[in-house]
PDB file of N, CA and C in Angstrom:
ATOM      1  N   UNK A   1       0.822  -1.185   0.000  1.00  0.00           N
ATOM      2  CA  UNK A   1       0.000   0.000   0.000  1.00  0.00           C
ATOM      3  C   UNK A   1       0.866   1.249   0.000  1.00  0.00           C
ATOM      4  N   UNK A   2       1.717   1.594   0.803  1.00  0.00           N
ATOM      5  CA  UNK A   2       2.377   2.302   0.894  1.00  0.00           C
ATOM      6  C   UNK A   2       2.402   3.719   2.093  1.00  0.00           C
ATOM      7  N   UNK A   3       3.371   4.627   2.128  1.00  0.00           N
ATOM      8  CA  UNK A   3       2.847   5.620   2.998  1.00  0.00           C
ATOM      9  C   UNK A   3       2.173   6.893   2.229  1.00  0.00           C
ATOM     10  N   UNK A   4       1.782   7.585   3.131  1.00  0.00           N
ATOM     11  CA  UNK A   4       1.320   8.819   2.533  1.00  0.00           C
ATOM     12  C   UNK A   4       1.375   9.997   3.472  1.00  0.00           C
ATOM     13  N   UNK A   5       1.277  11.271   2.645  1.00  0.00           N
ATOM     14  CA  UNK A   5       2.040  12.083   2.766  1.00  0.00           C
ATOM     15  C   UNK A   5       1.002  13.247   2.685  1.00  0.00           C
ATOM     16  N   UNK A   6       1.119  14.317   3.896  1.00  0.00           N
ATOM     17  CA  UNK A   6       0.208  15.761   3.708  1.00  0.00           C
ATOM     18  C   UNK A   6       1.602  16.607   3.906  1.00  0.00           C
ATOM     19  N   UNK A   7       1.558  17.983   3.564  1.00  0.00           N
ATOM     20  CA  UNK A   7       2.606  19.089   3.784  1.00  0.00           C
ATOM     21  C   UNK A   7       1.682  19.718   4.400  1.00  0.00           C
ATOM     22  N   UNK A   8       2.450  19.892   5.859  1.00  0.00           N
ATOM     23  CA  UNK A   8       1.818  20.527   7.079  1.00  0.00           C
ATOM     24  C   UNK A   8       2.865  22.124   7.290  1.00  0.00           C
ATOM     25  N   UNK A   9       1.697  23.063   7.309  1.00  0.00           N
ATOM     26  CA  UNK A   9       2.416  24.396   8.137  1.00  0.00           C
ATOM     27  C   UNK A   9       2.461  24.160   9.082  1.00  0.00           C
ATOM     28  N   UNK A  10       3.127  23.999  10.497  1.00  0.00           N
ATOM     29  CA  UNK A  10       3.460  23.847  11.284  1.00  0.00           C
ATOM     30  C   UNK A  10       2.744  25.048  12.474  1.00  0.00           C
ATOM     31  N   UNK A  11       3.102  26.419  12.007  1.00  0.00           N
ATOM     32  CA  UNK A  11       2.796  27.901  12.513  1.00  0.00           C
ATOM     33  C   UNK A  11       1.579  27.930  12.148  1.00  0.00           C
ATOM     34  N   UNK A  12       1.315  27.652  11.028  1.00  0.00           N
ATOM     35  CA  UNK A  12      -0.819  28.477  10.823  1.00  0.00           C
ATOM     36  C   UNK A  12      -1.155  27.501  10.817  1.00  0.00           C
ATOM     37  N   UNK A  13      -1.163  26.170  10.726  1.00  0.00           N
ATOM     38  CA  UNK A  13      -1.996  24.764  11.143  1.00  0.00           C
ATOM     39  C   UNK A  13      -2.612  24.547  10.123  1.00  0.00           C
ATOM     40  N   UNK A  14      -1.794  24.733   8.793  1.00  0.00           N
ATOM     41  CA  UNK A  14      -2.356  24.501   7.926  1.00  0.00           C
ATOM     42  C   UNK A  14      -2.035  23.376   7.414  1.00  0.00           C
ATOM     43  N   UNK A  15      -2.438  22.785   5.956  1.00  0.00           N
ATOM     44  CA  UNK A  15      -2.255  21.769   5.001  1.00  0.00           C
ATOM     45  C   UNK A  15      -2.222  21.678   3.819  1.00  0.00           C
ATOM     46  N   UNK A  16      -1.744  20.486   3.160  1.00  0.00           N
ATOM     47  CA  UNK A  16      -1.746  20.406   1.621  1.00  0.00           C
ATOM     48  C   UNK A  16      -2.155  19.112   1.465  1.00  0.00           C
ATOM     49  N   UNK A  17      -3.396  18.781   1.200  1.00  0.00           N
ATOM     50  CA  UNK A  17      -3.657  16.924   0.969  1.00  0.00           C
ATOM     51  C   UNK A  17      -2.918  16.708  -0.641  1.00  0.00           C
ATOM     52  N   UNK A  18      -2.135  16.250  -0.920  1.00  0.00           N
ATOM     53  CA  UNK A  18      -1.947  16.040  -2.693  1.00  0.00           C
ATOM     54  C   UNK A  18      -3.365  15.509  -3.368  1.00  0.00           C
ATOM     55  N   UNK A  19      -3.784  14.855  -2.496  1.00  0.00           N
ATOM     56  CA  UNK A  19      -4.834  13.674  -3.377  1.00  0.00           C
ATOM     57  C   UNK A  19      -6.452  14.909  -3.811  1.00  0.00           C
ATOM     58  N   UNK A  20      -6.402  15.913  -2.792  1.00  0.00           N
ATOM     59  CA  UNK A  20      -7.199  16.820  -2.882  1.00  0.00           C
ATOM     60  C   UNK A  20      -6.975  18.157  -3.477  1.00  0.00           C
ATOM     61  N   UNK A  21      -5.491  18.122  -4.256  1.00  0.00           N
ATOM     62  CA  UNK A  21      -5.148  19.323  -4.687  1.00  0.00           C
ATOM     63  C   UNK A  21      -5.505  19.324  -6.053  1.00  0.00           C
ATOM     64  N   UNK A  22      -6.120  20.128  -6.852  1.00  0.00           N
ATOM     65  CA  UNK A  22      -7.373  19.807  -7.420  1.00  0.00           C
ATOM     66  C   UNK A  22      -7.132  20.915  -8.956  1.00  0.00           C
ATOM     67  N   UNK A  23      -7.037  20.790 -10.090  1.00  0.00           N
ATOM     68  CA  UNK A  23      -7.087  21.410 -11.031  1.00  0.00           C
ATOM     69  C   UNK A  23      -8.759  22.369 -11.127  1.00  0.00           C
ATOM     70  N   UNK A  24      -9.086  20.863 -11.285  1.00  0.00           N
ATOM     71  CA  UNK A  24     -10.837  21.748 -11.711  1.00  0.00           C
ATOM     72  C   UNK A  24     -11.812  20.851 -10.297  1.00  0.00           C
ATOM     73  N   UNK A  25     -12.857  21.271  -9.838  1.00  0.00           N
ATOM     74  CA  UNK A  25     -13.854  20.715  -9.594  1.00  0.00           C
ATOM     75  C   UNK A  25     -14.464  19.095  -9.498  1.00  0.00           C
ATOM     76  N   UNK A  26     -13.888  18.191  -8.280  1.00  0.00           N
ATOM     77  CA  UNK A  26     -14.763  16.723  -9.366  1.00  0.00           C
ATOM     78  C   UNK A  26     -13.637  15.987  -9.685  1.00  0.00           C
ATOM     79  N   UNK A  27     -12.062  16.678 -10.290  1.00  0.00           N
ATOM     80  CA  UNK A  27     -10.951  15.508 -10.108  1.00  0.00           C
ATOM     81  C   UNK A  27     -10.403  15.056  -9.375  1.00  0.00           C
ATOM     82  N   UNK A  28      -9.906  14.556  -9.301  1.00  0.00           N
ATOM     83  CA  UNK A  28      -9.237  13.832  -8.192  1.00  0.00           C
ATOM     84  C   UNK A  28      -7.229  14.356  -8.565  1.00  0.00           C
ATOM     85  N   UNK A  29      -6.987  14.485  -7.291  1.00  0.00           N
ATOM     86  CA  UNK A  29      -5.635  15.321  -7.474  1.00  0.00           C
ATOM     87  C   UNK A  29      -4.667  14.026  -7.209  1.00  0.00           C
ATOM     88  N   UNK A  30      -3.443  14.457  -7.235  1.00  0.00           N
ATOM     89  CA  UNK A  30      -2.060  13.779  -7.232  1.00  0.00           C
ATOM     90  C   UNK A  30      -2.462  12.603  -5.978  1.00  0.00           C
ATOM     91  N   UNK A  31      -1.245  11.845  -6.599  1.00  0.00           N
ATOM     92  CA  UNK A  31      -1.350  10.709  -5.298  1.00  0.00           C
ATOM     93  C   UNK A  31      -0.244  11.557  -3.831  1.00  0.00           C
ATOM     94  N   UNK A  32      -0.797  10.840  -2.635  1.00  0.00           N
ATOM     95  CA  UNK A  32       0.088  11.255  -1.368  1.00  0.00           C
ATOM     96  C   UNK A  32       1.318  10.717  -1.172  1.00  0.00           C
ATOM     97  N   UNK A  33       1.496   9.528  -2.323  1.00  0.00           N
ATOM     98  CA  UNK A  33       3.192   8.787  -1.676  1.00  0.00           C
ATOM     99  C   UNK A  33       3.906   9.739  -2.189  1.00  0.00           C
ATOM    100  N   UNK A  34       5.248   9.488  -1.499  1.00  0.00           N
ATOM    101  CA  UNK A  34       6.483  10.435  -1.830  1.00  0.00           C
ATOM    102  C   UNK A  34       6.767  10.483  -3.356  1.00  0.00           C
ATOM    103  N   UNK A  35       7.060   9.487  -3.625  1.00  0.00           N
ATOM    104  CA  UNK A  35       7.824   9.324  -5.129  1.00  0.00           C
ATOM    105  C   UNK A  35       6.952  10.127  -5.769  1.00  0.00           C
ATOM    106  N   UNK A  36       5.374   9.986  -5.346  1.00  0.00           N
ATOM    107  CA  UNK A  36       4.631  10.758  -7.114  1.00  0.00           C
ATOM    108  C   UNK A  36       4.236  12.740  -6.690  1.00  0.00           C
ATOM    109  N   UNK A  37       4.407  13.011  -5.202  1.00  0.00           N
ATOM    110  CA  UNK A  37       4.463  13.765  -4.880  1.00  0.00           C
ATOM    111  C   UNK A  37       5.289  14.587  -5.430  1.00  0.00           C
ATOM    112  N   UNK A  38       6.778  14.031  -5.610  1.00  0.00           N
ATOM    113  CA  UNK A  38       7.952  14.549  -6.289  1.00  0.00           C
ATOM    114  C   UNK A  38       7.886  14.822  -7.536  1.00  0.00           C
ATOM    115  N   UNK A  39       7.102  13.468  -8.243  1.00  0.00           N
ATOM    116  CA  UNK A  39       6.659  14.386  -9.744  1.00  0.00           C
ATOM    117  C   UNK A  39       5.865  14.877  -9.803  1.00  0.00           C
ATOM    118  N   UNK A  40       5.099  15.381  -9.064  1.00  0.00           N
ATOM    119  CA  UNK A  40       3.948  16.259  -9.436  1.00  0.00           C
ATOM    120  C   UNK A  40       4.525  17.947  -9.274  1.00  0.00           C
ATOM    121  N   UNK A  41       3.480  18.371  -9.215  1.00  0.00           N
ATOM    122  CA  UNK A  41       3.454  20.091  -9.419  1.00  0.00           C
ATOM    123  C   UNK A  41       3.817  20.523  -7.902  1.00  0.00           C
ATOM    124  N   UNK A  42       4.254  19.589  -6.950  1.00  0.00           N
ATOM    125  CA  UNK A  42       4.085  20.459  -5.693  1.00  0.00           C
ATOM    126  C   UNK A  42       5.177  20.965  -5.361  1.00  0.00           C
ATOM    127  N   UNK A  43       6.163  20.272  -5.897  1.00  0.00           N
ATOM    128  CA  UNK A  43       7.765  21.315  -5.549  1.00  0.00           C
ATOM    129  C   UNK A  43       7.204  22.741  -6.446  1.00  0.00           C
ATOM    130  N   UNK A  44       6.180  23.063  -7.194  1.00  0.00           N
ATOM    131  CA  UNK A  44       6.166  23.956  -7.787  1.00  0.00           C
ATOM    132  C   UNK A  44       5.203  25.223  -6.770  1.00  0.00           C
ATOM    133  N   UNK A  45       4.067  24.466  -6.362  1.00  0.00           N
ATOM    134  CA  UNK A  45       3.577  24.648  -5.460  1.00  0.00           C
ATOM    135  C   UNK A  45       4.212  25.356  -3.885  1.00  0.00           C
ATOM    136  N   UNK A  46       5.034  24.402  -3.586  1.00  0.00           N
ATOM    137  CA  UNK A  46       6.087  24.981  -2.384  1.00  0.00           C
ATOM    138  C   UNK A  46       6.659  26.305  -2.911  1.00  0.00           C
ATOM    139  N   UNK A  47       7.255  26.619  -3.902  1.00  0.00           N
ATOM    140  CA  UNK A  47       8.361  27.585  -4.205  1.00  0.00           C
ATOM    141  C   UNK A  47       6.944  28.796  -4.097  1.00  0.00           C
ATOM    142  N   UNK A  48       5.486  28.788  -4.890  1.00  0.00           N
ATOM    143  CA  UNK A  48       4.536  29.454  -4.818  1.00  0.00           C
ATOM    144  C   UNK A  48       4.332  29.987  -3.536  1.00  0.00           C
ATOM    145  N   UNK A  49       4.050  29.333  -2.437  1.00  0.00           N
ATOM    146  CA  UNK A  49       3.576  29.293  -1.042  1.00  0.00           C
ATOM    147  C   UNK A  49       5.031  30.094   0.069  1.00  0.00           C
ATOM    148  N   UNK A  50       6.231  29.590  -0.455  1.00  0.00           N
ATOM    149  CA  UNK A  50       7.600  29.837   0.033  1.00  0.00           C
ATOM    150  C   UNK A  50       7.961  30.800  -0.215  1.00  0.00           C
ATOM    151  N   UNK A  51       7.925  31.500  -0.811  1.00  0.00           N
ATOM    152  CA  UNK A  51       8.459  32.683  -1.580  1.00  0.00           C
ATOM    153  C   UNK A  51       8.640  34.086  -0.736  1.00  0.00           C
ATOM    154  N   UNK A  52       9.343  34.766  -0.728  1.00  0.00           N
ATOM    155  CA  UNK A  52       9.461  35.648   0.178  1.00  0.00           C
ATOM    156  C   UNK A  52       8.827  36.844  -0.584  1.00  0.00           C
ATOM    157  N   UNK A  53       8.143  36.974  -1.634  1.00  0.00           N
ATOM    158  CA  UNK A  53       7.288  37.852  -2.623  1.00  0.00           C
ATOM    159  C   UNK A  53       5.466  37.351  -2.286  1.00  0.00           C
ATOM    160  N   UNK A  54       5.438  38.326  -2.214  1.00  0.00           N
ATOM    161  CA  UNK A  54       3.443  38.017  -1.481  1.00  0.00           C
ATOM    162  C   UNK A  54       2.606  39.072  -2.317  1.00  0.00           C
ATOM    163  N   UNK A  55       2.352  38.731  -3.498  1.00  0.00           N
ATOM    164  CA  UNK A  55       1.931  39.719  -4.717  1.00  0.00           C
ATOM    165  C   UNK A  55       0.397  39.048  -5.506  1.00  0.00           C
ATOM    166  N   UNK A  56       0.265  37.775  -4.710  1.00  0.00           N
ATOM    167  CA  UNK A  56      -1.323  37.192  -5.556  1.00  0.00           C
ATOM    168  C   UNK A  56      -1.562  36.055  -4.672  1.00  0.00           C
ATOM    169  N   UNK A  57      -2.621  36.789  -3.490  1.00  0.00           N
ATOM    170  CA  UNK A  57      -3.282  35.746  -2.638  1.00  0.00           C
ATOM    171  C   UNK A  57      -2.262  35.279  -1.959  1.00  0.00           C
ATOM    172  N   UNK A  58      -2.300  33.801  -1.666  1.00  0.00           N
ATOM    173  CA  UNK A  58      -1.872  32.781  -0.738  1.00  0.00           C
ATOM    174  C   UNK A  58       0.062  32.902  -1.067  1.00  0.00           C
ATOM    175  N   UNK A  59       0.526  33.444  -1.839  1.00  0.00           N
ATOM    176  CA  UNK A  59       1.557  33.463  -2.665  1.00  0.00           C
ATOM    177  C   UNK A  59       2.743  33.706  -1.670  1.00  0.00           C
ATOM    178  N   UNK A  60       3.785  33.280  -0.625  1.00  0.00           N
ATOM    179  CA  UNK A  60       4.381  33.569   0.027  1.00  0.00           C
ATOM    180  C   UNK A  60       3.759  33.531   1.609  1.00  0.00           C
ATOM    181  N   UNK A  61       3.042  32.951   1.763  1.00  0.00           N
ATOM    182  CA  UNK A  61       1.989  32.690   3.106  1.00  0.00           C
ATOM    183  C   UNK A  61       2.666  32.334   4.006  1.00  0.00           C
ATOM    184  N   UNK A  62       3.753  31.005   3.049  1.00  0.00           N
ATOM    185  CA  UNK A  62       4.514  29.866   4.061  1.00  0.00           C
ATOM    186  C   UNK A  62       5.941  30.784   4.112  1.00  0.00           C
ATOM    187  N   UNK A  63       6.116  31.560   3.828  1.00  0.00           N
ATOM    188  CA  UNK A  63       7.515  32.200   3.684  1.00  0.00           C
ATOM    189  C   UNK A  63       7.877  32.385   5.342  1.00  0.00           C
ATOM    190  N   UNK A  64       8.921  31.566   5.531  1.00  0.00           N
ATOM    191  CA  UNK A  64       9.656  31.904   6.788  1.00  0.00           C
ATOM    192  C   UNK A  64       9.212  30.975   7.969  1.00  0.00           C
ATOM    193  N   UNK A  65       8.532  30.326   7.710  1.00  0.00           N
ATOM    194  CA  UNK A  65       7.801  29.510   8.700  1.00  0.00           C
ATOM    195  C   UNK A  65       8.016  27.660   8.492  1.00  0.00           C
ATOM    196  N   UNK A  66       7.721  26.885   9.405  1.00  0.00           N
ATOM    197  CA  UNK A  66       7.707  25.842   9.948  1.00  0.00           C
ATOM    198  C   UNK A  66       7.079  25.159   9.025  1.00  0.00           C
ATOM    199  N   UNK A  67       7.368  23.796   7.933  1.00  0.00           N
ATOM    200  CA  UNK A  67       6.694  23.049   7.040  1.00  0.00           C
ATOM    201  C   UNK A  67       7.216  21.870   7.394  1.00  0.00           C
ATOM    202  N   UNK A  68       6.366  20.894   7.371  1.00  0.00           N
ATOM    203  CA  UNK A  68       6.966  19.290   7.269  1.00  0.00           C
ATOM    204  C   UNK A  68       5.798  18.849   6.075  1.00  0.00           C
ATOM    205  N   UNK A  69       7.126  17.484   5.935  1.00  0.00           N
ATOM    206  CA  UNK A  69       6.234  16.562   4.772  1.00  0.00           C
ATOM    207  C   UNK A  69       5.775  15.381   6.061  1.00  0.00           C
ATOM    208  N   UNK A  70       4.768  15.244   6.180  1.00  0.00           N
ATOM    209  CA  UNK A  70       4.403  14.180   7.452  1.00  0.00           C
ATOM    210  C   UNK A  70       4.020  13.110   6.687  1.00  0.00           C
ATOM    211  N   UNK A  71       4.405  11.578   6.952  1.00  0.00           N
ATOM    212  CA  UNK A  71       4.012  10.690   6.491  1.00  0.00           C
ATOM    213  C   UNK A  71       2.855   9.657   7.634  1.00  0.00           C
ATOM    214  N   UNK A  72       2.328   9.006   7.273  1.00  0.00           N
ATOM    215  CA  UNK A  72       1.464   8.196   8.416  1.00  0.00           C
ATOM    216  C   UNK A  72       1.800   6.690   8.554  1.00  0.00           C
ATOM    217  N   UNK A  73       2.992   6.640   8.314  1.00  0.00           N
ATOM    218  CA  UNK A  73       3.959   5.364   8.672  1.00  0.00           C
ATOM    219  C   UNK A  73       5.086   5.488   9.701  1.00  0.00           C
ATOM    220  N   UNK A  74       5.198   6.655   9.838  1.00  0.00           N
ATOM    221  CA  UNK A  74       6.422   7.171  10.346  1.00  0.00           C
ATOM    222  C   UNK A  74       5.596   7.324  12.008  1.00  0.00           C
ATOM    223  N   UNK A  75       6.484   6.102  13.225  1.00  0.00           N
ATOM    224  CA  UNK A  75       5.659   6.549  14.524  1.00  0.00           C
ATOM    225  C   UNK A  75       5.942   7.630  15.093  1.00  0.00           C
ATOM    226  N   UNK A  76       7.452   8.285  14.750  1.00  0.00           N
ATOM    227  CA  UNK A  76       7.431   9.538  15.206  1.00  0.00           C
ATOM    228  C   UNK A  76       6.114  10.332  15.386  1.00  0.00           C
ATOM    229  N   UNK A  77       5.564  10.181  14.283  1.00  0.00           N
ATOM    230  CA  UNK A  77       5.057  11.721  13.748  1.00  0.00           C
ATOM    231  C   UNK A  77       3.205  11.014  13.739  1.00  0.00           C
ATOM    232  N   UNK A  78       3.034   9.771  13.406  1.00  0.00           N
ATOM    233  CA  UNK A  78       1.820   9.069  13.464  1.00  0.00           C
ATOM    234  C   UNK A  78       0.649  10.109  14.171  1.00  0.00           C
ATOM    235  N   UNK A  79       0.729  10.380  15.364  1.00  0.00           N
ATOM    236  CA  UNK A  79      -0.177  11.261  16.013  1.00  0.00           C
ATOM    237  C   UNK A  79      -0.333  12.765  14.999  1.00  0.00           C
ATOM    238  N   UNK A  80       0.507  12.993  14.792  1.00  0.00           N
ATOM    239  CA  UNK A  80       0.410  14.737  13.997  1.00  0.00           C
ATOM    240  C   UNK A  80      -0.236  14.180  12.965  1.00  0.00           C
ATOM    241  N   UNK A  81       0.449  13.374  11.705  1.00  0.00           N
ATOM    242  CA  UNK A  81      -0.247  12.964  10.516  1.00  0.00           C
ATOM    243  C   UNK A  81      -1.979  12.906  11.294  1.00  0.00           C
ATOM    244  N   UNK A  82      -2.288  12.249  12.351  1.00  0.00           N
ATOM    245  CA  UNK A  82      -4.019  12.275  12.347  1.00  0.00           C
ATOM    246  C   UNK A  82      -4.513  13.268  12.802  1.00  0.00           C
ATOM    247  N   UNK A  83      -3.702  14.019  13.689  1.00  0.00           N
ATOM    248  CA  UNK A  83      -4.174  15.544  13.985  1.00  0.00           C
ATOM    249  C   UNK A  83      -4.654  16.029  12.681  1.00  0.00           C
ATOM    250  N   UNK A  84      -3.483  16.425  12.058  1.00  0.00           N
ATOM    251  CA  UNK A  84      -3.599  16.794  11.145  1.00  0.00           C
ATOM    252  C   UNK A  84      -4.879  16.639   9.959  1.00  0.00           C
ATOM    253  N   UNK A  85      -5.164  15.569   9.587  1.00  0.00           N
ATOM    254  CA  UNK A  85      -5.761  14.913   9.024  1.00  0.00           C
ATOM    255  C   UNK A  85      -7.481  15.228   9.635  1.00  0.00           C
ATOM    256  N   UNK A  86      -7.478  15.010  10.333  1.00  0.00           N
ATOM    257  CA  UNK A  86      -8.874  14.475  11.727  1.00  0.00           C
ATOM    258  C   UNK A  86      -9.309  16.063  12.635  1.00  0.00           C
ATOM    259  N   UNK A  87      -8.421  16.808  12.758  1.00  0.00           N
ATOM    260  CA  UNK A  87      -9.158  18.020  13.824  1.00  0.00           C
ATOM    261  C   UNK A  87      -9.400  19.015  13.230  1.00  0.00           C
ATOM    262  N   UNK A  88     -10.424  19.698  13.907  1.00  0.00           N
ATOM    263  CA  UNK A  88     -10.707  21.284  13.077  1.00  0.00           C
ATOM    264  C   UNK A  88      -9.608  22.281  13.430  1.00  0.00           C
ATOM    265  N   UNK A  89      -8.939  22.258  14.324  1.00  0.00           N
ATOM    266  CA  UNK A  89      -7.339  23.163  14.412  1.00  0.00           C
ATOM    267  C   UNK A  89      -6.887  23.113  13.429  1.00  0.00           C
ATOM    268  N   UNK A  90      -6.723  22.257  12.170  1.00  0.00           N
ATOM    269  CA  UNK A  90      -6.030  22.121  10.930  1.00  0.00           C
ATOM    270  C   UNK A  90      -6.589  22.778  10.016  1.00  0.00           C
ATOM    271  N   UNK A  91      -6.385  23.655   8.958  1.00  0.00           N
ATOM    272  CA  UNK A  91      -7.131  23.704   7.875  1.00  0.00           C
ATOM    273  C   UNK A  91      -6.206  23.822   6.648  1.00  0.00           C
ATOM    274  N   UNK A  92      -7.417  22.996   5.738  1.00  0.00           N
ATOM    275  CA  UNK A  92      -6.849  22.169   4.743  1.00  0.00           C
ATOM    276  C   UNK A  92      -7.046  22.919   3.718  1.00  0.00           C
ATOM    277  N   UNK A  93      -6.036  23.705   3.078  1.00  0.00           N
ATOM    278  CA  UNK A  93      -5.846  24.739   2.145  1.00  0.00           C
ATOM    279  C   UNK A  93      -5.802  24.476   0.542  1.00  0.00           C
ATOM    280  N   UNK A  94      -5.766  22.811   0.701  1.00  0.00           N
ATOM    281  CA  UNK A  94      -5.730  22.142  -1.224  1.00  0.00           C
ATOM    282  C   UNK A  94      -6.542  22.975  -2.343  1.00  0.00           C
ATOM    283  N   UNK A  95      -7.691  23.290  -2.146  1.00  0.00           N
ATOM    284  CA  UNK A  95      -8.567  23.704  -2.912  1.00  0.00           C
ATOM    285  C   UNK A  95      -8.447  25.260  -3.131  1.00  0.00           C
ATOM    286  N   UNK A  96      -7.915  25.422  -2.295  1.00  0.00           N
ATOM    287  CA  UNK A  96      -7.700  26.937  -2.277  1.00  0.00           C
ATOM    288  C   UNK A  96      -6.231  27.380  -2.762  1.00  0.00           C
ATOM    289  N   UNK A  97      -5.554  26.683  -2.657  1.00  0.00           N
ATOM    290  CA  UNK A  97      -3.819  27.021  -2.687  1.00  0.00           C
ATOM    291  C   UNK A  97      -3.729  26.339  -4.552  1.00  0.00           C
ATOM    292  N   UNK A  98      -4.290  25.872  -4.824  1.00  0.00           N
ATOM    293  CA  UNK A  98      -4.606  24.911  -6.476  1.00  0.00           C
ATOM    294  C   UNK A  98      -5.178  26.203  -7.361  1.00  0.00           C
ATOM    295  N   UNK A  99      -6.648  26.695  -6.669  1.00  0.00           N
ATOM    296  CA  UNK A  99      -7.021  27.634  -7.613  1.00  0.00           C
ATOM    297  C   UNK A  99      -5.506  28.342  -8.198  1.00  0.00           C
ATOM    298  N   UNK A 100      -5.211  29.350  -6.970  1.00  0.00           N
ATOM    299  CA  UNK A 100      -4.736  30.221  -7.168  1.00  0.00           C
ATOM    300  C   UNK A 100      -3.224  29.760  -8.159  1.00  0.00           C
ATOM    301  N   UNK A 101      -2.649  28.406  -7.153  1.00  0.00           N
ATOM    302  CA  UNK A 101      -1.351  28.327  -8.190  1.00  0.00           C
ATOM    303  C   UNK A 101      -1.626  28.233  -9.749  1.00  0.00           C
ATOM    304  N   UNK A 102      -3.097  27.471 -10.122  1.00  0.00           N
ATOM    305  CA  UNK A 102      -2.993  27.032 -11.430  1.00  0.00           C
ATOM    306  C   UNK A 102      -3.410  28.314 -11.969  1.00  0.00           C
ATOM    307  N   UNK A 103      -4.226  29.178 -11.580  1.00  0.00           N
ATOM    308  CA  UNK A 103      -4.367  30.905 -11.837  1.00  0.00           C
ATOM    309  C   UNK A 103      -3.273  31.350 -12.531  1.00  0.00           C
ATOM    310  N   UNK A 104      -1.958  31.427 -11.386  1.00  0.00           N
ATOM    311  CA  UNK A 104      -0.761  31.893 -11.647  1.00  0.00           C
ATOM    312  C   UNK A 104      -0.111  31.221 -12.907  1.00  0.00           C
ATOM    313  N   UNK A 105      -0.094  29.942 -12.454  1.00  0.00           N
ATOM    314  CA  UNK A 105       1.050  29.495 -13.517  1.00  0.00           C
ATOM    315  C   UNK A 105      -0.139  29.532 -15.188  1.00  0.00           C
ATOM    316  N   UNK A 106      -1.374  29.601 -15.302  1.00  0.00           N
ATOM    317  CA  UNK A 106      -2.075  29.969 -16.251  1.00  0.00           C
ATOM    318  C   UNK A 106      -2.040  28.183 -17.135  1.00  0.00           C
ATOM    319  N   UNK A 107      -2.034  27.369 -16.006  1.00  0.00           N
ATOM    320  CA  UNK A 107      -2.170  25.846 -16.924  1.00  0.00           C
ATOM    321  C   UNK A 107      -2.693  24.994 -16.291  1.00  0.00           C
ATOM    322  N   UNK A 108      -3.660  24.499 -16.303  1.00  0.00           N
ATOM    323  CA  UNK A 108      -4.084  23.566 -15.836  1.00  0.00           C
ATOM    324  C   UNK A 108      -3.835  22.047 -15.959  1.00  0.00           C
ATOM    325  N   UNK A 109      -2.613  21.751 -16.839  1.00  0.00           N
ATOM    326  CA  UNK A 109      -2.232  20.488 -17.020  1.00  0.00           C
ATOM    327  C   UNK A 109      -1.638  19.953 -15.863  1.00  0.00           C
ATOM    328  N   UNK A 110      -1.688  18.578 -15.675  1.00  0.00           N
ATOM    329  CA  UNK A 110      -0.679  17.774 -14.958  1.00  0.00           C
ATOM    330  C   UNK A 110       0.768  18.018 -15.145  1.00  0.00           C
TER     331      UNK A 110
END
């Protein structure tokens, strides 16, 4: 089966589900394991969110602050991955952080 993987803000209690990060409406987004995480758009995503330039929405949000890639195999971290996942302290920014990147980058392809 494998593990899987959310990118947690650490400081605003936020999130990134891959599987929910969403082009249009109704698809279904990237898988959560590492390997396909890596090919997908989210290292593109991070640099969006990371950025020390805050010029369109969410765009530099994460700049300067606390991020992990949390997996739910890992017992370290097992409890956070379901925090994370499971409480309303978290909020889960996929749908919102997608508009805007695919806005920006002006493509909606994979």
């Amino acid at each position: 089966m494998g593990q899987y993987f959310v990118i947690a803000n650490m400081d605003k209690k936020e999130f990134i589900d891959p599987h929910r990060f969403t082009c249009k409406e109704g698809e279904t987004g990237f898988s959560m394991k590492l390997h396909h995480i890596c090919r997908s758009r989210m290292a593109g995503v991070l640099v969006f969110l990371l950025t020390t330039s805050n010029y369109y929405g969410l765009m530099g949000s994460w700049g300067n602050e606390r991020i992990l890639v949390v997996g739910d195999e890992n017992t370290e971290y097992y409890d956070l991955y379901l925090d994370i996942i499971h409480k309303d302290e978290w909020r889960d920014i996929s749908h919102e952080v997608a508009k805007e990147y695919f806005d920006f980058v002006s493509d909606c392809s994979a």
